[in-house]
Protein backbone atom coordinates (compact mmCIF):
# COMPACT_ATOMS: atom_id res chain seq x y z
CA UNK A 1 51.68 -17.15 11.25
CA UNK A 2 52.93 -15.81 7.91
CA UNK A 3 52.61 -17.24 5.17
CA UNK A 4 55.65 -16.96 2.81
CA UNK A 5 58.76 -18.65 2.99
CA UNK A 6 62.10 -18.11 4.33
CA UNK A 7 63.88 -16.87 1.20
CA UNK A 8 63.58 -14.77 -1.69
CA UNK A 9 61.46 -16.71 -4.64
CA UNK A 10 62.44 -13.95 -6.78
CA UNK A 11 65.82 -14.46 -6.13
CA UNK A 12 65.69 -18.22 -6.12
CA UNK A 13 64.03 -18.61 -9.63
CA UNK A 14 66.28 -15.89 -11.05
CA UNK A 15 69.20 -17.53 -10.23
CA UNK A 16 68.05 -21.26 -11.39
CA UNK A 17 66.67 -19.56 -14.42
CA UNK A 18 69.71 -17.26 -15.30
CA UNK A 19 72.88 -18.83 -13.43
CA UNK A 20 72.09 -22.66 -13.75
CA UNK A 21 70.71 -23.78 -17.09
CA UNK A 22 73.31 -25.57 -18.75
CA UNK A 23 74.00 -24.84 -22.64
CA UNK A 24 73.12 -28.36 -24.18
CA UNK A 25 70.03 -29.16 -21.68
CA UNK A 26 69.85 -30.43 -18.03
CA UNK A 27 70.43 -27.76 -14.70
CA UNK A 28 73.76 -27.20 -12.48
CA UNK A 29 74.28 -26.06 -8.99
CA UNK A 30 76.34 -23.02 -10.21
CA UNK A 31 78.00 -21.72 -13.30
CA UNK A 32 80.91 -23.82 -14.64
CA UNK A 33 79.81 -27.13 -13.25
CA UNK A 34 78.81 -29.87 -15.45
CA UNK A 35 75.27 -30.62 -15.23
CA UNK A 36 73.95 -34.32 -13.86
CA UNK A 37 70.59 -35.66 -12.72
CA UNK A 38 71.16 -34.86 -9.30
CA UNK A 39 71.31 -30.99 -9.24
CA UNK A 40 69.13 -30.85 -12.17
CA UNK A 41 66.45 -32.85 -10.41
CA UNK A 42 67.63 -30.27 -7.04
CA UNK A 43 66.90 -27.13 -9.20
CA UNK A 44 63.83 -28.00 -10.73
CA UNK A 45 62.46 -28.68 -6.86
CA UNK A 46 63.40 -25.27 -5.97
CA UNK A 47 61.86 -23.75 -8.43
CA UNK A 48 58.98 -25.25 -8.29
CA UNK A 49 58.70 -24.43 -4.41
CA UNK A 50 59.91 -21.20 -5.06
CA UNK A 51 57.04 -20.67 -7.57
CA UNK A 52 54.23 -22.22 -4.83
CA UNK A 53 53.56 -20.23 -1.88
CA UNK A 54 50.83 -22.07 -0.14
CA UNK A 55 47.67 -20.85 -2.14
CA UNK A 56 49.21 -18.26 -4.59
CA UNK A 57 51.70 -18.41 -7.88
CA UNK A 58 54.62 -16.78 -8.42
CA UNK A 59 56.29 -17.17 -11.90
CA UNK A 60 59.47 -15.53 -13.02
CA UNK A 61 59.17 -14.89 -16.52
CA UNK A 62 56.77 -16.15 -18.75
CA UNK A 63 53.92 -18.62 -17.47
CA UNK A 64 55.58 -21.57 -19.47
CA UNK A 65 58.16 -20.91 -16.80
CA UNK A 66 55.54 -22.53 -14.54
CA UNK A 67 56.04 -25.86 -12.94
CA UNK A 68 53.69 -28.18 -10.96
CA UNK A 69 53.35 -27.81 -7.43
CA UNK A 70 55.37 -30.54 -5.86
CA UNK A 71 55.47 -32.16 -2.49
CA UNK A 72 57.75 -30.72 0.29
CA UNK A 73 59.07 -34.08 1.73
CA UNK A 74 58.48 -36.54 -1.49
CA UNK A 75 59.50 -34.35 -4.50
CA UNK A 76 57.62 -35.55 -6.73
CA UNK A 77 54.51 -33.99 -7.69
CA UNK A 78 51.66 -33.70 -5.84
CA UNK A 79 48.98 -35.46 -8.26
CA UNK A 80 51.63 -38.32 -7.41
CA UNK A 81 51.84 -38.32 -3.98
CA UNK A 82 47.97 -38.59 -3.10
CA UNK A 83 48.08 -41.63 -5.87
CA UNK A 84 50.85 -43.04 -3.64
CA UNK A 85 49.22 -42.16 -0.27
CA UNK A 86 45.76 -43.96 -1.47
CA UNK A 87 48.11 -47.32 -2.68
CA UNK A 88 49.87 -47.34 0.14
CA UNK A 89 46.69 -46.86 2.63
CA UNK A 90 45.34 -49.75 1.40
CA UNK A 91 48.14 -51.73 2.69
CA UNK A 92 48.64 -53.69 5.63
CA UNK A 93 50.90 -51.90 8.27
CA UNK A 94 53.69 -53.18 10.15
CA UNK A 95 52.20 -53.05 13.33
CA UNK A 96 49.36 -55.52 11.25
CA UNK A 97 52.11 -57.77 10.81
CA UNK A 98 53.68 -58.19 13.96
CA UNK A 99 50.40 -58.48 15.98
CA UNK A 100 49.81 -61.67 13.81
CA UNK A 101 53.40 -63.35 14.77
């Protein structure tokens, strides 16, 4: 198996970096969009999984460049997700419930 992913993180954090920063704050999808909380929430996931490659870092720039891992399928960061997975766990299931009916 390797283990790096199917496109270029170079390429991927140069062009959120360079191409989609928008003048007055916030990210866009490409150059001459307005920017919204959709694609600037969108870029900020791809960069961070562009700058996480399983076990080893890859920042573009300088290190303040460098965002927190985040999770693949939740998007939100991982230090989040286990907090969420140990709530949740705790819960009864759905299966629980309809055993009881």
């Amino acid at each position: 198996m390797t283990k790096e992913w199917l496109f270029s993180q170079i390429a991927l954090q140069d062009y959120i970096l360079f191409c989609c920063q928008y003048p007055s704050g916030g990210l866009v999808d490409k150059p001459g969009k307005s920017r919204d909380y959709y694609h600037t929430c969108y870029c900020l996931s791809g960069l961070s999984i562009s700058q996480h490659c399983f076990k080893s870092q890859f920042v573009r720039g300088e290190q303040n460049n460098l965002l927190e891992p985040t999770h693949p399928v939740f998007n939100i960061v991982l230090s989040k997700a286990d907090k969420m997975a140990k709530y949740f766990s705790s819960k009864v299931t759905i299966n629980e419930v309809i055993k009881k009916q």
